[in-house]
Protein backbone atom coordinates (compact mmCIF):
# COMPACT_ATOMS: atom_id res chain seq x y z
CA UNK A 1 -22.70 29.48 22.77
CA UNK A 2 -20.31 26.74 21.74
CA UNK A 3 -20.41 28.53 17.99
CA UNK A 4 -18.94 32.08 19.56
CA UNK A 5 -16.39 30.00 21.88
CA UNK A 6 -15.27 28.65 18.57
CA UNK A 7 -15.06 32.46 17.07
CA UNK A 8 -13.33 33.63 20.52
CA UNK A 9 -10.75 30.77 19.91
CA UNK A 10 -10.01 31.21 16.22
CA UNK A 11 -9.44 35.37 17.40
CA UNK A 12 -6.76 34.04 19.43
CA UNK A 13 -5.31 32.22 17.51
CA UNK A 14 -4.66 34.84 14.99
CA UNK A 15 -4.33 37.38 18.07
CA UNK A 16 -0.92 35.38 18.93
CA UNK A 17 0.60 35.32 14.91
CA UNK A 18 -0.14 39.04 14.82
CA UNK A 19 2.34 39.56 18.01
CA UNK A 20 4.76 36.64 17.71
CA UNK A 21 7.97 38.12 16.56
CA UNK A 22 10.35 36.01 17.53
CA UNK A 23 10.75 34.00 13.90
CA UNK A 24 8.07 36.27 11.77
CA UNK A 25 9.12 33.85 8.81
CA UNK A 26 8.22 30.53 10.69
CA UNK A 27 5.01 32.36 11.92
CA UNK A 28 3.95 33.42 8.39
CA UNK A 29 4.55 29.88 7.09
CA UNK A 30 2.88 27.83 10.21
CA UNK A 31 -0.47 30.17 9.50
CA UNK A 32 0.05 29.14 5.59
CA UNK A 33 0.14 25.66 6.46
CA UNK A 34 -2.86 25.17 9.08
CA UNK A 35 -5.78 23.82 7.73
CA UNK A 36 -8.85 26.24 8.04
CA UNK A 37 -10.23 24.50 10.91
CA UNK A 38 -7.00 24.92 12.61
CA UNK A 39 -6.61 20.83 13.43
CA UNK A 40 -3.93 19.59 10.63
CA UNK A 41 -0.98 21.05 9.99
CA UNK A 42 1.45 20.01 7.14
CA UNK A 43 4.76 21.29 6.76
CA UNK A 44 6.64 18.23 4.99
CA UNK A 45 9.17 18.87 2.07
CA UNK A 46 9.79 22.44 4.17
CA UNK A 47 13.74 21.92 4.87
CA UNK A 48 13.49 23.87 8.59
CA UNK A 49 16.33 24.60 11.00
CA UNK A 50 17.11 23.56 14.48
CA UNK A 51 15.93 26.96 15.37
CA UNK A 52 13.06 26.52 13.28
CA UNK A 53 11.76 23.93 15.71
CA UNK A 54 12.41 25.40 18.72
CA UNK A 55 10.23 28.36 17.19
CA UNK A 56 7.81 25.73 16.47
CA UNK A 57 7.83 24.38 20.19
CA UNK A 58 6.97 27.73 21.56
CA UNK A 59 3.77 28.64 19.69
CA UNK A 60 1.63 27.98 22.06
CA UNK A 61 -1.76 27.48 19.78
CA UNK A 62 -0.19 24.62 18.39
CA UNK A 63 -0.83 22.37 21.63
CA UNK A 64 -4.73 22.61 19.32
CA UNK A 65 -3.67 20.66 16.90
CA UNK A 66 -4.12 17.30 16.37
CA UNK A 67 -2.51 16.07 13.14
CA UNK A 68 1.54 17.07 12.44
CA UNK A 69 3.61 16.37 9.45
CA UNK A 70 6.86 16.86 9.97
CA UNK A 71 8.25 14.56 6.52
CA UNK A 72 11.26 15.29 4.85
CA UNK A 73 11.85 18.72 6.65
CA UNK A 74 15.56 17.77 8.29
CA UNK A 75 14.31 16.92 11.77
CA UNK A 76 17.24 15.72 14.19
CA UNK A 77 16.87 14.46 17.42
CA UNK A 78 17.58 17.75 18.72
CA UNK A 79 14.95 18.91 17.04
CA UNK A 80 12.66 16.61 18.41
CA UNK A 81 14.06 17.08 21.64
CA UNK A 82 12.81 20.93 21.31
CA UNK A 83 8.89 19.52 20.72
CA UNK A 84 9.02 17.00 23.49
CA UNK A 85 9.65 19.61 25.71
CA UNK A 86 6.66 22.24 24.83
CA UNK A 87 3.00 21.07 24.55
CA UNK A 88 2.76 21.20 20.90
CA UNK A 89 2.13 17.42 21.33
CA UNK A 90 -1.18 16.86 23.42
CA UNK A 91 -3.72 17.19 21.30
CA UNK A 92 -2.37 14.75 18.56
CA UNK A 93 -4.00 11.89 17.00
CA UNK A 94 -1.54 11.84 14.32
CA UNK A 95 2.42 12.47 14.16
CA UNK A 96 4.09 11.82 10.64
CA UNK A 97 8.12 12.12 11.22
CA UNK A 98 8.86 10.02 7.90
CA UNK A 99 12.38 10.58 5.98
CA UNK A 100 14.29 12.91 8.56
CA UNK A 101 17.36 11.83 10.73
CA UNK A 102 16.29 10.90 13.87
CA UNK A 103 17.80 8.20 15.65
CA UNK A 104 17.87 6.09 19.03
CA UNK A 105 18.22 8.93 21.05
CA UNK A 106 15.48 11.08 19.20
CA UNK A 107 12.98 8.10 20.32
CA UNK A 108 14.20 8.05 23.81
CA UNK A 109 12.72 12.14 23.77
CA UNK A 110 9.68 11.13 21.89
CA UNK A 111 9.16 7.78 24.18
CA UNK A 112 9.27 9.98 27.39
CA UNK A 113 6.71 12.69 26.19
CA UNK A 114 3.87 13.01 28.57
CA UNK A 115 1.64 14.44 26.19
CA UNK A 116 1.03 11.38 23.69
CA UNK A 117 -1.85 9.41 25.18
CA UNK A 118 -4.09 10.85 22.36
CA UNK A 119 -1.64 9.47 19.86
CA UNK A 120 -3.24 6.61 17.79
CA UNK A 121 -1.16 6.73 14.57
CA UNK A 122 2.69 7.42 14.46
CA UNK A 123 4.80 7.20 11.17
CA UNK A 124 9.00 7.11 12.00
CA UNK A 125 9.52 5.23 8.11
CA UNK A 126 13.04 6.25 6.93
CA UNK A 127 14.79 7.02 9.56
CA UNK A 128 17.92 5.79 11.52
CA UNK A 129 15.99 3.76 14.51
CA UNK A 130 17.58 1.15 15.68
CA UNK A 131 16.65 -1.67 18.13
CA UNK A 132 17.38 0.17 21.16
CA UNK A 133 14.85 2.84 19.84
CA UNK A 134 12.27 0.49 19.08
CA UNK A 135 12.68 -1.13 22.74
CA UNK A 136 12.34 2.67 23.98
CA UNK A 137 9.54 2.96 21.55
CA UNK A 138 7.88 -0.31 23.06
CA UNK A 139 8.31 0.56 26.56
CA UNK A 140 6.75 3.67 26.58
CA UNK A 141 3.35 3.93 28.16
CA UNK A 142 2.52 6.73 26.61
CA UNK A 143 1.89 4.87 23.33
CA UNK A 144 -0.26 2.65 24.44
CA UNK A 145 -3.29 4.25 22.59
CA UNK A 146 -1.71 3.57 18.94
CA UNK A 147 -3.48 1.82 16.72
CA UNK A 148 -1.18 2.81 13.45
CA UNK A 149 2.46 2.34 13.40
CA UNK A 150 4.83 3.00 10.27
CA UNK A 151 8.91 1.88 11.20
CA UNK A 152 9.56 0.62 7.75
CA UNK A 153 12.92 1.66 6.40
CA UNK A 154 14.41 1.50 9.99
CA UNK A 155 17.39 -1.04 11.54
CA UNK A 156 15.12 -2.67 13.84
CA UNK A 157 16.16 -6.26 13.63
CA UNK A 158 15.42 -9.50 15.55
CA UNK A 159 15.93 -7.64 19.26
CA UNK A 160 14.34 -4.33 18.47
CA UNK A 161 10.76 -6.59 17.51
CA UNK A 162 11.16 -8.97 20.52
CA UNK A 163 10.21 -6.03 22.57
CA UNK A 164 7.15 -5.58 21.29
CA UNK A 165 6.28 -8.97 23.05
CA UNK A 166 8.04 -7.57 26.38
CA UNK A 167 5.90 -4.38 26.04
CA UNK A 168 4.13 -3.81 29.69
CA UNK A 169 1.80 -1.23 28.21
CA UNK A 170 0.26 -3.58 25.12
CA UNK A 171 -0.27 -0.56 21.98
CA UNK A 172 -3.65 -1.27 20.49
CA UNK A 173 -2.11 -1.60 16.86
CA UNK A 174 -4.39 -2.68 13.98
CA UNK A 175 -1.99 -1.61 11.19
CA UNK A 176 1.87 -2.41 11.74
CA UNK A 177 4.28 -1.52 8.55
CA UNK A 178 7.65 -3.62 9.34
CA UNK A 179 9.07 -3.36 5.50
CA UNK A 180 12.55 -3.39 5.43
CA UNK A 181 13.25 -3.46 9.12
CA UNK A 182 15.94 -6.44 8.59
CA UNK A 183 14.13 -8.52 10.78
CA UNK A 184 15.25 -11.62 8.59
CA UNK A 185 13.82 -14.82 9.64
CA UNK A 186 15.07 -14.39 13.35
CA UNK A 187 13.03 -11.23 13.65
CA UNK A 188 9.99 -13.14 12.24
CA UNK A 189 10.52 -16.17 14.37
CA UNK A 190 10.89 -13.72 17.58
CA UNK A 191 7.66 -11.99 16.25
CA UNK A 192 5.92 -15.89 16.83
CA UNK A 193 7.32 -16.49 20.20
CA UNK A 194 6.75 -13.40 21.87
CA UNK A 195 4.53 -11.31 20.35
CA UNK A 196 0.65 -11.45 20.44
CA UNK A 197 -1.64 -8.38 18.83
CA UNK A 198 -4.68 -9.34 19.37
CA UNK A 199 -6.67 -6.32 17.20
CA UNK A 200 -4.14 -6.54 13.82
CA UNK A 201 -5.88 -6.49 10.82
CA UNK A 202 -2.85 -5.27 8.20
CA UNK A 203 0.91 -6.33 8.93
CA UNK A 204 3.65 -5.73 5.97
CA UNK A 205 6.83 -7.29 6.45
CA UNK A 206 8.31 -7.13 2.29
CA UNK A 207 11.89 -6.46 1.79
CA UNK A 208 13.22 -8.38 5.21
CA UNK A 209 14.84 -11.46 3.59
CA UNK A 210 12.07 -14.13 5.19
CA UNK A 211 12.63 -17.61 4.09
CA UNK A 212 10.63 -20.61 4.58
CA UNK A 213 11.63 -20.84 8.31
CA UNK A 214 10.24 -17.57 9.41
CA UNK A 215 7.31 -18.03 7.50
CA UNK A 216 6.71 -21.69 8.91
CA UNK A 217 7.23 -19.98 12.61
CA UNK A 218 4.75 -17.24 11.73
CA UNK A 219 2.02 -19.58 10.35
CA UNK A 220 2.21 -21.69 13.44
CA UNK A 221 1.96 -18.79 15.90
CA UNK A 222 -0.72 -16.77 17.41
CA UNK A 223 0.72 -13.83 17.02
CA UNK A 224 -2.68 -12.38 14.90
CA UNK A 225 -5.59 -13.73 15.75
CA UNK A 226 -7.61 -10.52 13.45
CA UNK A 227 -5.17 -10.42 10.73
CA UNK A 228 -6.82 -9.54 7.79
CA UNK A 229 -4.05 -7.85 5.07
CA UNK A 230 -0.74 -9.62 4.56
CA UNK A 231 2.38 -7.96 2.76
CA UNK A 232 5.45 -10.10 2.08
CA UNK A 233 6.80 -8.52 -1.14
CA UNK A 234 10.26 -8.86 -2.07
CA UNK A 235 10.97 -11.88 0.33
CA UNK A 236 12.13 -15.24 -0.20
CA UNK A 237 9.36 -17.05 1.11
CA UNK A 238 9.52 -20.01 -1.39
CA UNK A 239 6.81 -22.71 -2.74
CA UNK A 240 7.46 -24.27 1.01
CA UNK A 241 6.33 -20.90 2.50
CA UNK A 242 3.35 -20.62 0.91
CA UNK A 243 2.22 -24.07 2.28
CA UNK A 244 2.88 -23.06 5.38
CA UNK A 245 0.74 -19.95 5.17
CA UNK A 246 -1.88 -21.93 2.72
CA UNK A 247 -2.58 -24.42 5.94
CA UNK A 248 -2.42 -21.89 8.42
CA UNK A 249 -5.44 -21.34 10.62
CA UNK A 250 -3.51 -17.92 12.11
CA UNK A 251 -4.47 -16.77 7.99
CA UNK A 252 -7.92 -18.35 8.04
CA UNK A 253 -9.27 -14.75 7.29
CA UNK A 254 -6.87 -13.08 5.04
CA UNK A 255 -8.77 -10.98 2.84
CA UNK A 256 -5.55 -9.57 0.63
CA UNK A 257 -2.15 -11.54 0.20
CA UNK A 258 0.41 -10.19 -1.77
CA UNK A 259 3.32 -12.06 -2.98
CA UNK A 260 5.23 -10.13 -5.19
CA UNK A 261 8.78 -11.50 -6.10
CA UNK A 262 9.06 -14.60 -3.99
CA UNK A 263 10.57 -17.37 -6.17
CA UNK A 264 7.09 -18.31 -6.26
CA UNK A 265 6.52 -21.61 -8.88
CA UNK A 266 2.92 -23.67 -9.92
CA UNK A 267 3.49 -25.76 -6.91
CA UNK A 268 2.62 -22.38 -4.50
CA UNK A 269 -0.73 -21.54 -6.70
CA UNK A 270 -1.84 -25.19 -6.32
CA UNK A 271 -1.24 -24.89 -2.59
CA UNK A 272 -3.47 -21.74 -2.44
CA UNK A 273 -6.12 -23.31 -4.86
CA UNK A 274 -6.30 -26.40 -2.67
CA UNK A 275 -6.17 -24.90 1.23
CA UNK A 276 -8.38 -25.69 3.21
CA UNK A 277 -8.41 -22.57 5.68
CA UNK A 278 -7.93 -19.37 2.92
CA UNK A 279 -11.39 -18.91 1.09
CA UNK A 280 -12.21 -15.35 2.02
CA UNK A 281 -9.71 -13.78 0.08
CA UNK A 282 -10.51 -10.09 -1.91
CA UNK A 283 -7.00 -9.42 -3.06
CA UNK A 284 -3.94 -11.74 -4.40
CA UNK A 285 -1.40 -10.36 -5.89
CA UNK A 286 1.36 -12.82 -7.07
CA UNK A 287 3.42 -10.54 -9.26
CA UNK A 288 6.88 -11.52 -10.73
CA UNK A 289 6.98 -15.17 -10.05
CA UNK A 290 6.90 -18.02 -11.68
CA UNK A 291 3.23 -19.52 -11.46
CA UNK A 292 2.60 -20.67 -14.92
CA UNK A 293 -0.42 -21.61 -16.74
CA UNK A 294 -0.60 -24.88 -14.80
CA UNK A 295 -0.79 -22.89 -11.99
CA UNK A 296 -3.34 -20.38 -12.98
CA UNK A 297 -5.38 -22.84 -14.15
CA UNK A 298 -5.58 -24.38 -10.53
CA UNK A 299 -6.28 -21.10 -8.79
CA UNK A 300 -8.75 -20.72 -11.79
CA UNK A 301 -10.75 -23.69 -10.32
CA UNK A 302 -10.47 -23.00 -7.07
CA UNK A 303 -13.38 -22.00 -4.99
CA UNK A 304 -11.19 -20.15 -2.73
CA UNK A 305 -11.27 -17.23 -5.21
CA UNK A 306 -14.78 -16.55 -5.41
CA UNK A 307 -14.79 -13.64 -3.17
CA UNK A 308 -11.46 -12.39 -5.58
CA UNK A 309 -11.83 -8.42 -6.42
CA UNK A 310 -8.27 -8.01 -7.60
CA UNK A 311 -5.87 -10.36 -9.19
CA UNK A 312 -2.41 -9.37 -9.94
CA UNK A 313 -0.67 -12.53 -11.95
CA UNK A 314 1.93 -9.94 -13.70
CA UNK A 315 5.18 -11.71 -14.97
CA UNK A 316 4.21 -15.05 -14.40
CA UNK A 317 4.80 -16.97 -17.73
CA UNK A 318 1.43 -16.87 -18.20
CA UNK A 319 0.40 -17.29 -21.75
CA UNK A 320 -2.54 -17.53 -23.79
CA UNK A 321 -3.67 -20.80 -22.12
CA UNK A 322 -3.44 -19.15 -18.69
CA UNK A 323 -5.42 -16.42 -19.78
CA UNK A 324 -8.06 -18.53 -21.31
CA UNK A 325 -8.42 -20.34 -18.06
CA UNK A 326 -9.41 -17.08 -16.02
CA UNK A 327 -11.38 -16.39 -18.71
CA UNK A 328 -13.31 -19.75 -18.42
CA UNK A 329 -13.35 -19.58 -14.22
CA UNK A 330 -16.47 -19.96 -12.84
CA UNK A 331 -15.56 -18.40 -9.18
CA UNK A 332 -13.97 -15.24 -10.72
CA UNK A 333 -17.25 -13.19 -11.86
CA UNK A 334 -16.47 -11.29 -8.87
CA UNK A 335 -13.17 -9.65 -10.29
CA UNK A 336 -12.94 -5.86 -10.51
CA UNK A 337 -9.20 -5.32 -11.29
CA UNK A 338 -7.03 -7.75 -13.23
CA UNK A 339 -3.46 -7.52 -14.54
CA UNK A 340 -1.46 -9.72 -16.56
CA UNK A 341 1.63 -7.32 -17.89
CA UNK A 342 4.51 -9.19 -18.99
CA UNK A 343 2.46 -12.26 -19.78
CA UNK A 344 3.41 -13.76 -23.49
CA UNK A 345 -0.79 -13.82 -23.71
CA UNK A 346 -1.05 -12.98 -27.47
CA UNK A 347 -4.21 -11.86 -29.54
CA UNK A 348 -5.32 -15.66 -28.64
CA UNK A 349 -5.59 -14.70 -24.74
CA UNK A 350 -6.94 -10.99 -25.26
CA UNK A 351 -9.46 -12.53 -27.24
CA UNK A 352 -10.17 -15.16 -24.72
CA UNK A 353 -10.37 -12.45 -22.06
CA UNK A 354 -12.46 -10.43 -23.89
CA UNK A 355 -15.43 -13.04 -24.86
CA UNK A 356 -15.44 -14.25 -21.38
CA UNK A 357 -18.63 -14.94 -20.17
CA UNK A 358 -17.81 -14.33 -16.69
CA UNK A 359 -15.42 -11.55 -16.46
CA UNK A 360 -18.25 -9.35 -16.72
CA UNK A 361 -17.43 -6.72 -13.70
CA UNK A 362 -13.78 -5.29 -14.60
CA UNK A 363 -13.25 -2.28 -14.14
CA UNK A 364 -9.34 -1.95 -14.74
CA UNK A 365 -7.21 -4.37 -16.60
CA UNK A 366 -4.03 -4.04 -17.69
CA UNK A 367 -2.19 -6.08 -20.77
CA UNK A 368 0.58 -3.94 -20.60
CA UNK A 369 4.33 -4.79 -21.73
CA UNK A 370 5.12 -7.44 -23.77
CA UNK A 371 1.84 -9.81 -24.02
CA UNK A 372 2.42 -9.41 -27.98
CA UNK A 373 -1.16 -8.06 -28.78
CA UNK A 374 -1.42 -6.76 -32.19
CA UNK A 375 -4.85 -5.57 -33.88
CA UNK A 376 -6.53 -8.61 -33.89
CA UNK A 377 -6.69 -9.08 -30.11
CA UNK A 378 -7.82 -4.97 -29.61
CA UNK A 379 -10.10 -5.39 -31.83
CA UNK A 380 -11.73 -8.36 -29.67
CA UNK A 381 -11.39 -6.01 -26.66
CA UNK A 382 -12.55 -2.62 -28.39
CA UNK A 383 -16.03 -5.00 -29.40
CA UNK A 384 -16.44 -6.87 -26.18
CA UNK A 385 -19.90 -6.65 -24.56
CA UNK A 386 -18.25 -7.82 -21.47
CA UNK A 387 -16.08 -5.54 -20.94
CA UNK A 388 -18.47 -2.44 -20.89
CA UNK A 389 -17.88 -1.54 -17.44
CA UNK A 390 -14.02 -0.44 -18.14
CA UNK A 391 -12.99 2.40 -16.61
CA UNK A 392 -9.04 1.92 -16.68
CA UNK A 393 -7.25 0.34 -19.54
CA UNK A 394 -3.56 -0.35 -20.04
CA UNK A 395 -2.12 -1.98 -23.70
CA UNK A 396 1.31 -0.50 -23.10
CA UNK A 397 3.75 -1.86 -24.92
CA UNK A 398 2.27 -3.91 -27.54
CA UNK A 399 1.97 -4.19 -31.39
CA UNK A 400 -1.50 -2.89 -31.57
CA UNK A 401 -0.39 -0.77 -34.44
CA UNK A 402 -2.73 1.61 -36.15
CA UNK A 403 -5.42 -0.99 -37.25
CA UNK A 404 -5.82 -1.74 -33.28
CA UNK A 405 -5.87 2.32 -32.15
CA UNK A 406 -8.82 2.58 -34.90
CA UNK A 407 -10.72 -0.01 -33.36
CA UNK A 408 -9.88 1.14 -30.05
CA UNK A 409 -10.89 5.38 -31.12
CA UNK A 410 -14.10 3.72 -32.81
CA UNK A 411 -15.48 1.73 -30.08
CA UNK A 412 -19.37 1.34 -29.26
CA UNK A 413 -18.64 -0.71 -25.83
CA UNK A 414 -16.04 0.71 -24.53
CA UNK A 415 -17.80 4.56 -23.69
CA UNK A 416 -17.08 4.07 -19.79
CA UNK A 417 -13.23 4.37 -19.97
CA UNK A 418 -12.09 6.95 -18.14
CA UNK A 419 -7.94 6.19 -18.54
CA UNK A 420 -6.36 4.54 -21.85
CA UNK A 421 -2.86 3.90 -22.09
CA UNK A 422 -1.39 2.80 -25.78
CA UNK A 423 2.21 3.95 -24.91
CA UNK A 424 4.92 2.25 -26.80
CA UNK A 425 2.85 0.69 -29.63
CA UNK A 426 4.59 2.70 -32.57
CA UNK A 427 1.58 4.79 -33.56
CA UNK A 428 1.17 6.68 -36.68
CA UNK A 429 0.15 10.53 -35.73
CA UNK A 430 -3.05 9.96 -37.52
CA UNK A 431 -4.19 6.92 -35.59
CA UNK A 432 -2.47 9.07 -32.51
CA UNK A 433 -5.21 11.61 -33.30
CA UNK A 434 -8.25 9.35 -33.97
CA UNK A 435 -7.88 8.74 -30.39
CA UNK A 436 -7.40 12.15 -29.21
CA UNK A 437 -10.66 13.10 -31.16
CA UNK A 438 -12.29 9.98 -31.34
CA UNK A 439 -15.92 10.36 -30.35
CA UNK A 440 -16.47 7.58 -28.92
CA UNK A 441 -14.43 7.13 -26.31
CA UNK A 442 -15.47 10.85 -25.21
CA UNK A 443 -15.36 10.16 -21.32
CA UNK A 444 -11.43 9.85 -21.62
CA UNK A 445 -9.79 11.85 -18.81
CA UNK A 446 -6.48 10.63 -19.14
CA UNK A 447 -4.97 9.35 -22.51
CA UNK A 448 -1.25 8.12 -22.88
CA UNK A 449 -0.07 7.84 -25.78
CA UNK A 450 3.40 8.30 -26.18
């Protein structure tokens, strides 16, 4: 029985598309876009008219649905206005209004829809919400039930996050994407006063100009007693911030930190390798900073890392000594995906990479970009018994030359990769061909070499 209600339903469904007439275009394009269960529907990059969603508002099948992307298709707050009013919203789990125009006003609509208690993830990145439309946004009891919220690339500043701590109808967030909000430090240090989420497992707050303060307010909080993913790319978070979150029992059970660009120095990695609180970490990445070998030899000791999957240490002054040390670590057998692009690690640290004894389980490194490996160091990786489990590797940018593509296109160990990048290494067209033909490396999918 439930099978032919299904079949009666999907009849009219198509019953109402054969009638509608009232924007035959719209209709033609709307039955495109549907998924064939009739439960997603994707219209983003489709530049639509104000009449456009009005037409949308009206078809009535749509109230069915319950996941809507509306990205990048020129939605207003008039628009919006038009959807708020029809029913196209109450079966939604999922709302994506990324990139459009909508402002403060366009949240007021969206705030006072009845229809949105099914609602658990909401994406309004790139748009022009400011703090009164968060506070709107915050208020509203209808989005209680979210448990996914996107406002990165928004003007939400210090008062528009404060009202997530006033909120009378607590959303049940887990994932909460704050990236370039301008919250500064204020917003951060109103974000440890008043706010407390107590289900948050990923929070990303990169681009937002956080110093030391806001970091030191944050790691003294309670704001997220679950977290378990921590963005802060892009900040200015200091050595001094990274104590603070290294000694922090709110980060006790981080599981991925990522750092990238934050004036970061040796000092921050020996803070990390010697906390006493962060040992359950999966993912660091510490891109463009200024750790060191010093300081990779420190996290290279440290039994915090042993649970480490992926470990991003890109543009850190690195060298071959800093290689050798993860090479040598005893608590990073663990480590799936590595990168050290931008490095200075020479032949000497490929070659110390590649007879590691421990680095057994990589799956995807990448040596990319001016690490000044030339044949000799390929030629270590190409023979490596511990690297056999490659699937993904990048040598961008180096001095290989056509000595190291032969090694690389005659290879015994090196059978699993699936993606090869030798871009930028000055290749003859004959060693540019032993690796398009090479036999050995016949499970290549993707091969860049140009």
């Amino acid at each position: 029985m439930t099978e032919a209600k299904d079949i009666d339903d999907s009849l009219e469904f198509l019953r109402f598309f054969e009638k509608y007439t009232a924007n035959p275009e719209m209709g033609a394009l709307v039955q495109e876009k549907l998924s064939a269960d009739k439960k997603s529907l994707d219209l983003r990059l489709i530049k639509l008219k104000e009449d456009d969603f009005k037409t949308l508002a009206a078809m009535e099948p749509l109230s069915r649905v319950q996941s809507l992307n509306l990205d990048e298709t020129g939605l207003t707050s008039v628009g919006l206005k038009h959807l708020v009013l029809a029913k196209i919203f109450s079966s939604l789990g999922s709302l994506s209004l990324a990139n459009n125009n909508l402002d403060d006003e366009g949240i007021f609509y969206l705030s006072k829809s009845p229809d949105l208690q099914n609602l658990t993830d909401l994406n309004l990145s790139s748009n022009e919400i400011g703090m009164l439309g968060a506070r709107v946004l915050f208020m509203s009891a209808g989005l209680k039930n979210l448990t996914r919220l996107n406002l990165s690339y928004n003007r939400i500043e210090a008062l528009g996050i404060k009202a997530l701590g006033d909120a009378p109808h607590k959303p049940l967030l887990r994932e909460l994407d704050l990236r370039d909000t301008c919250l500064g430090d204020e917003g951060v240090i109103q974000i440890a006063r008043h706010v407390r989420l107590e289900d948050l497992e990923t929070l990303d707050l990169s681009d937002n100009a956080i110093t030391f303060s806001g970091m030191e307010a944050l790691a003294r909080s309670q704001a997220f007693p679950k977290i378990r993913r921590l963005v802060l790319n892009n900040n200015h978070i200091g050595d001094d911030g990274m104590y603070a979150i290294a000694q922090s029992d709110l980060f006790s059970n981080l599981e991925e930190l990522t750092l990238l660009n934050n004036s970061l120095t040796t000092d921050s990695a020996i803070s990390l390798a010697e906390s006493r609180t962060m040992s359950r970490l999966k993912l660091l990445d510490l891109n463009n900073n200024d750790v060191r070998a010093e300081g990779v030899q420190a996290l290279a000791q440290s039994p915090n890392l042993k649970g480490l999957k992926v470990l991003d240490l890109g543009e850190n002054k690195v060298g071959p000594e800093g290689a050798a040390a993860l090479a040598k670590s005893p608590y990073l057998s663990g480590l799936t995906w590595l990168r050290l692009n931008n490095n200075n690690i020479s032949d000497k640290g490929a070659i110390a990479i590649a007879q590691s004894t421990t680095l057994t389980h990589l799956e995807s490194l990448f040596l990319e970009n001016e690490n000044w490996i030339h044949a000799a160091g390929t030629k270590a990786i190409a023979e490596s018994q511990s690297l056999s489990s490659l699937k993904k590797l990048v040598l961008s940018l180096n001095m290989i030359g056509d000595e190291g593509a032969r090694y690389l296109a005659g290879s015994r160990t090196l059978s699993g990769l699936l993606n090869l990048n030798v871009a930028g290494n000055r290749l003859s067209s004959e060693a540019e061909n032993a690796l398009i033909h090479s036999t050995a490396l016949a499970n290549i999918k993707t091969l860049e070499i140009v």
